[in-house]
PDB file of N, CA and C in Angstrom:
ATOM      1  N   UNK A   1       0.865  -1.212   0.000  1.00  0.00           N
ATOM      2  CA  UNK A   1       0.000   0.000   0.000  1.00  0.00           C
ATOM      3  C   UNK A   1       0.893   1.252   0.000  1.00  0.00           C
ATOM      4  N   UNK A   2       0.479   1.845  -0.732  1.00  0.00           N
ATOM      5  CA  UNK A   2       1.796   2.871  -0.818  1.00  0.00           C
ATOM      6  C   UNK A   2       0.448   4.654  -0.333  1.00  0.00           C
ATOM      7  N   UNK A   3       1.496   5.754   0.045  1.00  0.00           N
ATOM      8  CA  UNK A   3       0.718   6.798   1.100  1.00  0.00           C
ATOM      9  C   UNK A   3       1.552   7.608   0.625  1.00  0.00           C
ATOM     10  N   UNK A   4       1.553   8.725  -0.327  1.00  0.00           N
ATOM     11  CA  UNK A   4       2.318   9.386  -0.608  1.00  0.00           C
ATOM     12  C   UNK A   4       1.901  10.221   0.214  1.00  0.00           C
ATOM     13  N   UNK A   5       0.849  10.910   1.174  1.00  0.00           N
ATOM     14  CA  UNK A   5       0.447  11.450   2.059  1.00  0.00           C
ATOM     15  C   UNK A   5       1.392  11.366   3.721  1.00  0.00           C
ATOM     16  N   UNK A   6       1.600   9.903   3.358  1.00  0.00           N
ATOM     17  CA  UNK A   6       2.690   9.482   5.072  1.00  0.00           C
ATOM     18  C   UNK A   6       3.805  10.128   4.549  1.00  0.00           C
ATOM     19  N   UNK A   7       4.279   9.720   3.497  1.00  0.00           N
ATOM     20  CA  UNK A   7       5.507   9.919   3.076  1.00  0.00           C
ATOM     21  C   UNK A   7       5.781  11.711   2.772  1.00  0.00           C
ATOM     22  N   UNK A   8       5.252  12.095   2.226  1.00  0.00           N
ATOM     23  CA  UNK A   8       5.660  13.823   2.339  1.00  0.00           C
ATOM     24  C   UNK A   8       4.966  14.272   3.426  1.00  0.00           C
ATOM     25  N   UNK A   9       4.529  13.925   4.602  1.00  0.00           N
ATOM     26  CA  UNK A   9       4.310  14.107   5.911  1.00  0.00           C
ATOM     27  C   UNK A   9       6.103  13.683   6.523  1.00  0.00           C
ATOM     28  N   UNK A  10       6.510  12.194   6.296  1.00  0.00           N
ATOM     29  CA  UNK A  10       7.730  12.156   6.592  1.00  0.00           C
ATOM     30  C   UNK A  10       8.543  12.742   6.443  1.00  0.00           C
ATOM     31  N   UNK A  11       8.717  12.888   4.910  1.00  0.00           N
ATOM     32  CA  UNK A  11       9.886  13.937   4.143  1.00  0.00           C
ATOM     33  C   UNK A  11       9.924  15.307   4.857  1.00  0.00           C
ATOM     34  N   UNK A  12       9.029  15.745   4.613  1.00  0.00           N
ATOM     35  CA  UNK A  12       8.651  17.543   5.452  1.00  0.00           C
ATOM     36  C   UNK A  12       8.876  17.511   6.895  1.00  0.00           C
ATOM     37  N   UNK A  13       8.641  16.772   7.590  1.00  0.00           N
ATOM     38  CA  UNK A  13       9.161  16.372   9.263  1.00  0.00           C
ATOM     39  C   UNK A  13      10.444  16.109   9.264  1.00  0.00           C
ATOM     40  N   UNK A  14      10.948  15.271   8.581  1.00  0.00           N
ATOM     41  CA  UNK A  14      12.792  15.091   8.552  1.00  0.00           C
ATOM     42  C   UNK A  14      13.393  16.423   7.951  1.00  0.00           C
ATOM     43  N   UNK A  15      12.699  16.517   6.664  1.00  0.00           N
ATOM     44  CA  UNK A  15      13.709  18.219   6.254  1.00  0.00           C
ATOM     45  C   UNK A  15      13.337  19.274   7.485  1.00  0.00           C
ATOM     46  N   UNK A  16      12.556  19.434   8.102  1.00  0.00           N
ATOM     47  CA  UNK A  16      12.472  20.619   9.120  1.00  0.00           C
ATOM     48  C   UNK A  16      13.410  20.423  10.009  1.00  0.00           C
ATOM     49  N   UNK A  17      13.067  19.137  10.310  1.00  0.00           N
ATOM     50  CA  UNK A  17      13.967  18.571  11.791  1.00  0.00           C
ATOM     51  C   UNK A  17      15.365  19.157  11.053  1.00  0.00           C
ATOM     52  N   UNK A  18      16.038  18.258  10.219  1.00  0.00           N
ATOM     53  CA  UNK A  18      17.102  18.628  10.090  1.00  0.00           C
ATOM     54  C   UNK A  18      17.456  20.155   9.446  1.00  0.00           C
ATOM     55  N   UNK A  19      16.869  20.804   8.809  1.00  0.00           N
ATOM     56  CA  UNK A  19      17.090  22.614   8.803  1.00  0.00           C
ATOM     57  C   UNK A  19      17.208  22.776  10.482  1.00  0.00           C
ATOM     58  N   UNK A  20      16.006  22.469  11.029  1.00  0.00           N
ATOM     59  CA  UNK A  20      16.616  23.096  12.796  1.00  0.00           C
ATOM     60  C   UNK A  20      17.676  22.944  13.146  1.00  0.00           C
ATOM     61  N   UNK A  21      18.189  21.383  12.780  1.00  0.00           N
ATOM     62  CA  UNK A  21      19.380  20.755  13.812  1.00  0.00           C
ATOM     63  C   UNK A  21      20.499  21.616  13.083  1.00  0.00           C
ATOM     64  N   UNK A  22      20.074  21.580  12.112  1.00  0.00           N
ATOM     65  CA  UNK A  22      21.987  22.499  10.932  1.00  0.00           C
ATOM     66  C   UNK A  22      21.466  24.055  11.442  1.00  0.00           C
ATOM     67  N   UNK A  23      20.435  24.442  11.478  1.00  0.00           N
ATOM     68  CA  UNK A  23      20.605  25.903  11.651  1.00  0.00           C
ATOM     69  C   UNK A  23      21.304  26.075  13.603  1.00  0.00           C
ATOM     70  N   UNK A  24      20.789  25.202  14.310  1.00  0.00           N
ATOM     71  CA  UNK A  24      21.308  25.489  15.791  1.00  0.00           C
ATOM     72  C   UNK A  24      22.647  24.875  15.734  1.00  0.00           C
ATOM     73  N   UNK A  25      23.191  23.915  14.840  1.00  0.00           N
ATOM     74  CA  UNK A  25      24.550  23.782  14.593  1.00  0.00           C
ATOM     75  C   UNK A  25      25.333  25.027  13.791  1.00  0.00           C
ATOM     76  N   UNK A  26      24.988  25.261  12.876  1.00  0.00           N
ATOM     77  CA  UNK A  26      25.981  26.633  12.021  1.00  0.00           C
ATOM     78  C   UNK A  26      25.899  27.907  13.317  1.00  0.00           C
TER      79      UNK A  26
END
């Protein structure tokens, strides 16, 4: 069963997360 809905829910939760984590790292 495929959820392209979970999945750019995932994608968009990991890219934020990681913009936060690199922006409080730089």
């Amino acid at each position: 069963m495929n959820q392209p809905i979970d999945i750019e829910q995932l994608c968009a939760e990991r890219g934020l997360r990681i913009t936060e984590q690199r922006r409080i790292i730089a």
